[in-house]
C-alpha atoms as a PDB file:
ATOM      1  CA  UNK A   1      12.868  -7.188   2.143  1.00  0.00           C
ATOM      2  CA  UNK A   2      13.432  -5.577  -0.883  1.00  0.00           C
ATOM      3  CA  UNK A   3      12.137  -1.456  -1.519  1.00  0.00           C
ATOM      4  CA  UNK A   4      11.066   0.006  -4.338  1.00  0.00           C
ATOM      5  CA  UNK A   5      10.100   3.687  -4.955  1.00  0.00           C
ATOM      6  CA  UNK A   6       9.098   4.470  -8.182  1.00  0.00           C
ATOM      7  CA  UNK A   7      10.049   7.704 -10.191  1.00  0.00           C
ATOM      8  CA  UNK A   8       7.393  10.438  -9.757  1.00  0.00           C
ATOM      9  CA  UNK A   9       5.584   8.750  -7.148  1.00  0.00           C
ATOM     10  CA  UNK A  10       5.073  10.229  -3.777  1.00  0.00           C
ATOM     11  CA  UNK A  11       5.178   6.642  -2.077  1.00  0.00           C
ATOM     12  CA  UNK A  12       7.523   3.658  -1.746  1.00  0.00           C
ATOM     13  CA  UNK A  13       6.747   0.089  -0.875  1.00  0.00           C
ATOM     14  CA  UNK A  14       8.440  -2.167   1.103  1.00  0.00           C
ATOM     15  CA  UNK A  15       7.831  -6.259  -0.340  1.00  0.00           C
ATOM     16  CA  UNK A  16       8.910  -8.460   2.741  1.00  0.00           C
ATOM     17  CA  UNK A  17       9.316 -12.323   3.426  1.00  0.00           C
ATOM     18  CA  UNK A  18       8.779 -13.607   6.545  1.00  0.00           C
ATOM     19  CA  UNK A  19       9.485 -17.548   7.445  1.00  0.00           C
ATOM     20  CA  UNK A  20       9.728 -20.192   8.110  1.00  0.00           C
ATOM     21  CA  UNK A  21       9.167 -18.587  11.870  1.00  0.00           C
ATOM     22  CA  UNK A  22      12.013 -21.198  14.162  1.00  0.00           C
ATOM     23  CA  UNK A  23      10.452 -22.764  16.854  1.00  0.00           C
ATOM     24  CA  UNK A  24      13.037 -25.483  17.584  1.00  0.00           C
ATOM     25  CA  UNK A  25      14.006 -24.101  21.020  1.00  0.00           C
ATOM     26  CA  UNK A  26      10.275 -24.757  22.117  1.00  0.00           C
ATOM     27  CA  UNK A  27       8.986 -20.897  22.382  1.00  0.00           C
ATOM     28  CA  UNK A  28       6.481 -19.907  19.980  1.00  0.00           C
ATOM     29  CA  UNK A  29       7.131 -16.105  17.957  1.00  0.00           C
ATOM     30  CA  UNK A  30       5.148 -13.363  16.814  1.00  0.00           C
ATOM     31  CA  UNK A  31       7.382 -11.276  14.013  1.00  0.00           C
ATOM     32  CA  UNK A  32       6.811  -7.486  13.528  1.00  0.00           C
ATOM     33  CA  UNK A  33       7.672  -4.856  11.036  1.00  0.00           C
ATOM     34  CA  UNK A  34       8.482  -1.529  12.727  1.00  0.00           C
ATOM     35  CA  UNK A  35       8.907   1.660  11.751  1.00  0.00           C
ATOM     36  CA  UNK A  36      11.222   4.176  13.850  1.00  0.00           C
ATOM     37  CA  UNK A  37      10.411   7.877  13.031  1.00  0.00           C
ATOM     38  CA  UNK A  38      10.530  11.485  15.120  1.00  0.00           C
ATOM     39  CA  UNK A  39       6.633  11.365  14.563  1.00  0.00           C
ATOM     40  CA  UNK A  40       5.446  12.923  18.413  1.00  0.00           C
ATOM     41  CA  UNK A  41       2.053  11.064  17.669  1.00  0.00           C
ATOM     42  CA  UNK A  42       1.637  11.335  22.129  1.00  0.00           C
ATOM     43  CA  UNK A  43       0.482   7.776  21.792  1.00  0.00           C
ATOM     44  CA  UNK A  44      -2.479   8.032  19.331  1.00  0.00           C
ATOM     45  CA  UNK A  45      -2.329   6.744  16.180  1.00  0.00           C
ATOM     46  CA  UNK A  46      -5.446   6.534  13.610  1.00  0.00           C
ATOM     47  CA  UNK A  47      -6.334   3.338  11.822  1.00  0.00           C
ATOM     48  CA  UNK A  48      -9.313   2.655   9.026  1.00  0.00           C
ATOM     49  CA  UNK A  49     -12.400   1.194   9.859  1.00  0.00           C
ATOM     50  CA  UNK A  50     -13.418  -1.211   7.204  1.00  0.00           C
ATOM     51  CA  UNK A  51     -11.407   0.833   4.764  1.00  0.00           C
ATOM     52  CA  UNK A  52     -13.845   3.971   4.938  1.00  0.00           C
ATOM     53  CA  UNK A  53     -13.913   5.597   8.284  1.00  0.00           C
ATOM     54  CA  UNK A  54     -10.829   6.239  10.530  1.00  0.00           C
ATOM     55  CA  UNK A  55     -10.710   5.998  14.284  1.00  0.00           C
ATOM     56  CA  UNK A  56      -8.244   7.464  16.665  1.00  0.00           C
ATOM     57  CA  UNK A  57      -6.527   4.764  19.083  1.00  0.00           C
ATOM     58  CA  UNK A  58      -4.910   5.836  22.134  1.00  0.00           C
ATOM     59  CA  UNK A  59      -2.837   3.780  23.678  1.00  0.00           C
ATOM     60  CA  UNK A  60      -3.405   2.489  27.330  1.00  0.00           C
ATOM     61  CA  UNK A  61      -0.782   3.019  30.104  1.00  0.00           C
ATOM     62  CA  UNK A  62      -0.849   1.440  33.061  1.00  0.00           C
ATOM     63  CA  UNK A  63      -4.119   0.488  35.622  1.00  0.00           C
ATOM     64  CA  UNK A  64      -6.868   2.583  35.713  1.00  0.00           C
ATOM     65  CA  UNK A  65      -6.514   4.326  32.305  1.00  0.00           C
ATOM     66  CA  UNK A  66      -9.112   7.321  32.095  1.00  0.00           C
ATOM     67  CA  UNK A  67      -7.808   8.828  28.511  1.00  0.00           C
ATOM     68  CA  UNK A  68      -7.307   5.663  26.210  1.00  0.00           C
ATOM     69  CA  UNK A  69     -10.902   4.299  26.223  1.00  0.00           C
ATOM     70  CA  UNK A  70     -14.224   6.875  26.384  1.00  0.00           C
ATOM     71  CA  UNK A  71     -16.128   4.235  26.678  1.00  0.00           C
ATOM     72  CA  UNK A  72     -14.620   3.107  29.853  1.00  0.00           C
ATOM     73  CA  UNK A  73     -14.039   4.963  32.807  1.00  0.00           C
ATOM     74  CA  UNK A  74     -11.148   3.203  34.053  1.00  0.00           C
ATOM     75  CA  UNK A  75      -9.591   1.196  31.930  1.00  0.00           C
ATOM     76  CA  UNK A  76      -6.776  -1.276  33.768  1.00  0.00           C
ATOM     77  CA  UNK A  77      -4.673  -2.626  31.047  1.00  0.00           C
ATOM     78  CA  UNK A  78      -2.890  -5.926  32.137  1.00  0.00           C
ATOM     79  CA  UNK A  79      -1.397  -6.817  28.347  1.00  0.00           C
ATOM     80  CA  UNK A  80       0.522  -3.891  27.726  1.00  0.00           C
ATOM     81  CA  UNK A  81       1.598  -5.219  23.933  1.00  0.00           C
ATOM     82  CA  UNK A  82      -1.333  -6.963  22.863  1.00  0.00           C
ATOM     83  CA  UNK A  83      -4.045  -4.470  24.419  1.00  0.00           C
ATOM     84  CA  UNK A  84      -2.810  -1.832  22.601  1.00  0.00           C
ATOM     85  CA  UNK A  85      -3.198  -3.671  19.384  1.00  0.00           C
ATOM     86  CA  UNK A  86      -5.778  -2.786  16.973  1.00  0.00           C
ATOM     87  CA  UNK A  87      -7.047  -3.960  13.463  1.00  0.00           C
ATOM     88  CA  UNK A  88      -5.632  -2.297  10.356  1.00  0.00           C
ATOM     89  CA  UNK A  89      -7.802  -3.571   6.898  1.00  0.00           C
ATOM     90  CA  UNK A  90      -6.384  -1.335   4.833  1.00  0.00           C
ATOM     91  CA  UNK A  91      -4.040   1.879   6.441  1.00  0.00           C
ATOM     92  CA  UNK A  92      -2.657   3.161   9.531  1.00  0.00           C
ATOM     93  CA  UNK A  93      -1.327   6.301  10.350  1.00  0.00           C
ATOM     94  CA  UNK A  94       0.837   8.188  12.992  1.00  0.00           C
ATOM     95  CA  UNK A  95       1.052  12.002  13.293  1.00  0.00           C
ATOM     96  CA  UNK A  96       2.313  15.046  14.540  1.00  0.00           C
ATOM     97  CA  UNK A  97       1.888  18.716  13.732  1.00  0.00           C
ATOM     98  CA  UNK A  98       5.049  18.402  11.237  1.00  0.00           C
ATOM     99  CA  UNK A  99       4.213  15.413   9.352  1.00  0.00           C
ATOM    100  CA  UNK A 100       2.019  12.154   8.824  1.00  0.00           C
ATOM    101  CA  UNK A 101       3.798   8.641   8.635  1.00  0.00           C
ATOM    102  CA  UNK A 102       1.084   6.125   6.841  1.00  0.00           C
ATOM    103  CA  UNK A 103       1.374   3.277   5.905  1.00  0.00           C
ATOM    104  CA  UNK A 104      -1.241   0.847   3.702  1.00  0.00           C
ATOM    105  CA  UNK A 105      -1.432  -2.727   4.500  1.00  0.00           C
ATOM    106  CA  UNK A 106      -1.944  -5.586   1.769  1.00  0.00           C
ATOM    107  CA  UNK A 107      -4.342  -7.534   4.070  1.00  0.00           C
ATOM    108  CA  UNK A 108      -5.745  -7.215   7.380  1.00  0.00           C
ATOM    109  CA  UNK A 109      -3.110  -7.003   9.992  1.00  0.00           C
ATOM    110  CA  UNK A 110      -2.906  -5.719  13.628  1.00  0.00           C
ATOM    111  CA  UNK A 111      -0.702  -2.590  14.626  1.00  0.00           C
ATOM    112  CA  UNK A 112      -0.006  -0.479  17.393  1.00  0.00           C
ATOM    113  CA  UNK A 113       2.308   2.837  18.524  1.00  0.00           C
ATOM    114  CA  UNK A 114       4.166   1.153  21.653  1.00  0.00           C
ATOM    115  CA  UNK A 115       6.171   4.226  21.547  1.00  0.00           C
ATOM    116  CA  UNK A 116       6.351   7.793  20.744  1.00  0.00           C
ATOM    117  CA  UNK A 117       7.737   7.727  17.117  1.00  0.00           C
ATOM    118  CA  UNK A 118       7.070   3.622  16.450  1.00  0.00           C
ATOM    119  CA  UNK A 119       4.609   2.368  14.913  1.00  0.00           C
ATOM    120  CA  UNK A 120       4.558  -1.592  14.080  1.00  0.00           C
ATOM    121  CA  UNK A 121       2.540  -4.266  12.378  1.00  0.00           C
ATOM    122  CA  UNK A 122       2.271  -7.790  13.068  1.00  0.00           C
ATOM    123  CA  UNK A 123       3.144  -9.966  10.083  1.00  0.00           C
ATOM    124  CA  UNK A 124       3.368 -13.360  11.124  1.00  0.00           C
ATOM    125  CA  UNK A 125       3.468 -15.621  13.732  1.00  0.00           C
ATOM    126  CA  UNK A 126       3.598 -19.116  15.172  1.00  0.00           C
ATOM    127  CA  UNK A 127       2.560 -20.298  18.775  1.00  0.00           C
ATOM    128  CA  UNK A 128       3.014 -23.723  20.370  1.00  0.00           C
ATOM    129  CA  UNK A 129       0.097 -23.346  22.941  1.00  0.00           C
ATOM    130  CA  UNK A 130      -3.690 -22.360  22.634  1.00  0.00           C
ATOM    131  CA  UNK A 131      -4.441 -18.739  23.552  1.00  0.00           C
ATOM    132  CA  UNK A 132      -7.636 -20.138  24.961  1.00  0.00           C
ATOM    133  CA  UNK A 133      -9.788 -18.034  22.276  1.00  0.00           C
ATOM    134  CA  UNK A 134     -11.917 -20.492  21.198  1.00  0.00           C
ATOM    135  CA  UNK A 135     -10.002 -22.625  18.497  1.00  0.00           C
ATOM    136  CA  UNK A 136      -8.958 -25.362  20.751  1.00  0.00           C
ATOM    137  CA  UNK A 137      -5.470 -25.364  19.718  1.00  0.00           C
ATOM    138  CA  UNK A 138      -2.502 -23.462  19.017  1.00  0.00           C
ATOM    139  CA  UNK A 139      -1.726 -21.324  15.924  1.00  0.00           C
ATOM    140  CA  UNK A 140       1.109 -23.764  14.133  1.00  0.00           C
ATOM    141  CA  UNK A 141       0.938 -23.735  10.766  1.00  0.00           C
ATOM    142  CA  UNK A 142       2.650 -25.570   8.714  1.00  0.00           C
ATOM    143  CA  UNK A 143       3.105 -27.574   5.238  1.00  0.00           C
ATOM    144  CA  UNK A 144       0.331 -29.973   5.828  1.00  0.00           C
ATOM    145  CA  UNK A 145      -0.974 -31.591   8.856  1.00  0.00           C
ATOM    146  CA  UNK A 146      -2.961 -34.873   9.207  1.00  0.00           C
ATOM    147  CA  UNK A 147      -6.800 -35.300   9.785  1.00  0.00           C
ATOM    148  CA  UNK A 148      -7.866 -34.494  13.176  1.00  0.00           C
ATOM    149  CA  UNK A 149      -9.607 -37.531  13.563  1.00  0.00           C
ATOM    150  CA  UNK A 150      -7.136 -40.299  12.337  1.00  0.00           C
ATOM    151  CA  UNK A 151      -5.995 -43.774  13.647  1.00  0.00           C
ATOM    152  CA  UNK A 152      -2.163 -45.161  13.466  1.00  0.00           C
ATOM    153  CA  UNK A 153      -0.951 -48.293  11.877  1.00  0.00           C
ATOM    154  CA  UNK A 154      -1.800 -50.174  14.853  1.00  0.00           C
ATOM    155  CA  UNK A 155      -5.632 -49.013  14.763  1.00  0.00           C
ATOM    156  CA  UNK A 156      -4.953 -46.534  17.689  1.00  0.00           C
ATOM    157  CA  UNK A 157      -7.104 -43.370  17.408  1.00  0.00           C
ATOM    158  CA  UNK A 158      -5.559 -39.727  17.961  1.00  0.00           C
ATOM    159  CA  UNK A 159      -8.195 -36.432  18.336  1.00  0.00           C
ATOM    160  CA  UNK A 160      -4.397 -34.658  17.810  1.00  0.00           C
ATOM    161  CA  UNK A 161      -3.289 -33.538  14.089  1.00  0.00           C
ATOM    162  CA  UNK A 162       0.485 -33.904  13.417  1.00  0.00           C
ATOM    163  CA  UNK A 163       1.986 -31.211  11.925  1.00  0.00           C
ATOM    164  CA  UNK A 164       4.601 -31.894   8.824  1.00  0.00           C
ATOM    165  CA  UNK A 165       6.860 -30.229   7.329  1.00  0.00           C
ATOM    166  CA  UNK A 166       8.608 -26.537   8.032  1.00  0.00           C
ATOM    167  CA  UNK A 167       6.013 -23.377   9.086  1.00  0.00           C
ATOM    168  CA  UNK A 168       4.600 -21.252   6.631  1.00  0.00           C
ATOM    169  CA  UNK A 169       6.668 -18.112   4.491  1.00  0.00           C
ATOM    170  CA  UNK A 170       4.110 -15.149   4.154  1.00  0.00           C
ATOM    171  CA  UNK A 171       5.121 -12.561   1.772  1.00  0.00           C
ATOM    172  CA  UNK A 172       3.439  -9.027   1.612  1.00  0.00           C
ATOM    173  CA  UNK A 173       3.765  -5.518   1.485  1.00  0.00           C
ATOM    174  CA  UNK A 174       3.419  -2.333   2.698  1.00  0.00           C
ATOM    175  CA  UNK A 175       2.917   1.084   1.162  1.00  0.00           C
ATOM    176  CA  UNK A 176       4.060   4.230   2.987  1.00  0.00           C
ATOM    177  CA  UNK A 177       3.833   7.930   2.510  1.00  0.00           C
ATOM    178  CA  UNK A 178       5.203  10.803   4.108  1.00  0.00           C
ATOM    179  CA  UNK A 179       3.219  13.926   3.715  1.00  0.00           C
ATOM    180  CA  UNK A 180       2.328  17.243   6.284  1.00  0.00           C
ATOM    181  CA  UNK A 181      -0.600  16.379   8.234  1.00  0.00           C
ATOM    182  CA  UNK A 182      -2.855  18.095   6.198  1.00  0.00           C
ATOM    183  CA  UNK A 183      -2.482  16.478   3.232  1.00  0.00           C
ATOM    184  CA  UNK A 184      -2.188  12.710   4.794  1.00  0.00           C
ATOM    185  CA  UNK A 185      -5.962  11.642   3.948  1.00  0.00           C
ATOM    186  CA  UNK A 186      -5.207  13.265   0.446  1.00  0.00           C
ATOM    187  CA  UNK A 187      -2.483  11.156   0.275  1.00  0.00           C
ATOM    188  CA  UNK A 188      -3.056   7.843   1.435  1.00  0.00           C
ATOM    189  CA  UNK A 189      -6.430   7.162  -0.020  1.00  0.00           C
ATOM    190  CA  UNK A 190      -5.429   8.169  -3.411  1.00  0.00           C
ATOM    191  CA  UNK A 191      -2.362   5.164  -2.923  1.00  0.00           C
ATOM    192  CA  UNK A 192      -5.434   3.428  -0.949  1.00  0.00           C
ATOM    193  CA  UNK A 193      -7.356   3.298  -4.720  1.00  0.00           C
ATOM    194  CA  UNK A 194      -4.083   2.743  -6.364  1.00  0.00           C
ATOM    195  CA  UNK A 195      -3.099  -0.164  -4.509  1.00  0.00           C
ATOM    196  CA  UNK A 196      -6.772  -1.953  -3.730  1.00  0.00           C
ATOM    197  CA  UNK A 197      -8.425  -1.513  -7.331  1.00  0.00           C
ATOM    198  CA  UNK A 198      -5.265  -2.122  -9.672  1.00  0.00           C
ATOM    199  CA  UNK A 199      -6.315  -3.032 -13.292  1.00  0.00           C
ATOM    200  CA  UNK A 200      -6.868  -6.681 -13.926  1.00  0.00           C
ATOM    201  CA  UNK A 201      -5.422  -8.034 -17.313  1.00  0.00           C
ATOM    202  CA  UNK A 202      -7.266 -10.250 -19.136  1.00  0.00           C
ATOM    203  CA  UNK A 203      -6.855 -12.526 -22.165  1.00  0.00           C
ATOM    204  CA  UNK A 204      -9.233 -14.418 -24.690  1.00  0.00           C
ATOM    205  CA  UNK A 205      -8.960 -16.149 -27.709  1.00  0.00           C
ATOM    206  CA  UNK A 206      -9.776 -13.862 -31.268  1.00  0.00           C
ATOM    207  CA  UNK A 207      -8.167 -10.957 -32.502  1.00  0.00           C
ATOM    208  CA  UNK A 208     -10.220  -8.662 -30.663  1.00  0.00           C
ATOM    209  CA  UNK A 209     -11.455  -8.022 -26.684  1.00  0.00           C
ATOM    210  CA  UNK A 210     -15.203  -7.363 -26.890  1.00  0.00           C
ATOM    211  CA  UNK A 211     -15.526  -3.907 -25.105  1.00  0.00           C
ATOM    212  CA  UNK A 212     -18.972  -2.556 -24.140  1.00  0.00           C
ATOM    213  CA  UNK A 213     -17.732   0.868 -22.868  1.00  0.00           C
ATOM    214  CA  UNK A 214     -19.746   3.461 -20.847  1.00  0.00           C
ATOM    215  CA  UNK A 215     -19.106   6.566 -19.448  1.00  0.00           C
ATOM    216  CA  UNK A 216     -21.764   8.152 -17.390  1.00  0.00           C
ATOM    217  CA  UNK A 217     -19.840  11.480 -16.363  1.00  0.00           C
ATOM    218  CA  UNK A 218     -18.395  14.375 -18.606  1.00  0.00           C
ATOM    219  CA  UNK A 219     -16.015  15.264 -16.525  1.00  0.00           C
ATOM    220  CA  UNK A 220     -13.815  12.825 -13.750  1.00  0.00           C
ATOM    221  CA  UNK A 221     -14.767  13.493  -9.895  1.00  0.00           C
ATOM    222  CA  UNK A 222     -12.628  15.366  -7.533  1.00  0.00           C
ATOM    223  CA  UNK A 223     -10.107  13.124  -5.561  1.00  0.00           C
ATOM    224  CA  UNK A 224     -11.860  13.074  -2.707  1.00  0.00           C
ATOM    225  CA  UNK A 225     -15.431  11.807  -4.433  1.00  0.00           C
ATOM    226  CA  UNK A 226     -15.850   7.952  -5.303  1.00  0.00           C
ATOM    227  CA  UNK A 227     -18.834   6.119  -6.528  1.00  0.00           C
ATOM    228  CA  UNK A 228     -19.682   2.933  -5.013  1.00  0.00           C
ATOM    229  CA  UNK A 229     -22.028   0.501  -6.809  1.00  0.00           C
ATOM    230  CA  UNK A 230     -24.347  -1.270  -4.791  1.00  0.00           C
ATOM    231  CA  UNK A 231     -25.032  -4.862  -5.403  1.00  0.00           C
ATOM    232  CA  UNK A 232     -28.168  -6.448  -4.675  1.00  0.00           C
ATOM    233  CA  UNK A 233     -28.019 -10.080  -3.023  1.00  0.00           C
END
């Protein structure tokens, strides 16, 4: 992975490459990125909901859990990894009364805080049997794949697609930032706006770029304010 931190800023980013994920000694693999910090976050970590809202997780210890969910008086958790896994669109964050570890996402990813100090994100994977979620097969990506409904040279049909080729290499990134607790939200969704509404460049023929500018405000909004348009459908 390769890390950049640019001068001035008050984040870094970490670009990673992940794959082909080896399956040749028949076990399927789920590849993480964790982070390792002194972050006493007592198992609860906070994660966005659809990018605007944040929700505290707590993670779930044991049977009859009474702290992790409210909305269940006894929760028994019997996937100690994946039940403590939750969905991350667009930041996660671990904290303590000293300091705030968060970290942005480039697409939606699950993480979780399996320990006091850790908190990890699931980049990629590739299974060799059907969780029994509904697909009807298991999650084995790879260059290309025949039809699913497809007959042999000798006119034999198969309902089973053959997979070809090596598994897929997934590149992303993730943003991080360091700050005292009380200035994480600051923070993070200022990187959030950075990193989710970066300028587009355009070109077009002519020796000028028609521009129809508008500014509706005399003065920018605070930090914390942000329009939103809202699009009819």
């Amino acid at each position: 992975q390769t890390v950049r931190l640019c001068r001035g800023g008050r984040q870094f980013e970490l670009e990673w490459t992940v794959g082909p994920v080896p399956v040749w000694d028949g076990v399927g693999k789920e590849v993480i990125s964790r982070f390792t910090t002194n972050v006493s976050n007592a198992g609860r970590m906070l994660t966005d909901s659809n990018g605007r809202d944040t929700l505290e997780r707590v993670r779930c210890v044991g049977e009859r859990d009474k702290t992790c969910r409210p909305s269940v008086r006894e929760y028994n958790t019997t996937e100690p990894v994946a039940g403590n896994y939750w969905p991350v669109n667009t930041h996660v964050v671990i904290r303590d009364e000293a300091a705030a570890l968060s970290v942005l996402v480039d697409r939606a990813q699950g993480a979780a805080t399996l320990k006091d100090g850790d908190l990890e994100l699931l980049v990629h994977r590739r299974l060799l049997m059907d969780d029994d979620r509904g697909v009807g097969e298991p999650l084995n990506e790879t260059q290309s794949v025949t039809p699913y409904d497809w007959k042999d040279p000798k006119n034999v049909s198969h309902r089973e697609p053959i997979r070809i080729g090596k598994g897929l290499v997934v590149r992303g990134s993730h943003v991080l930032t360091l700050t005292p607790p009380g200035g994480a939200a600051r923070a993070y969704r200022r990187v959030q706006d950075e990193v989710y509404y970066a300028p587009v460049v355009g070109f077009a023929a002519g020796e000028t770029w028609p521009s129809d500018d508008f500014a509706g405000l005399a003065a920018p909004l605070p930090p914390n304010v942000a329009i939103l348009p809202v699009v009819g459908f």
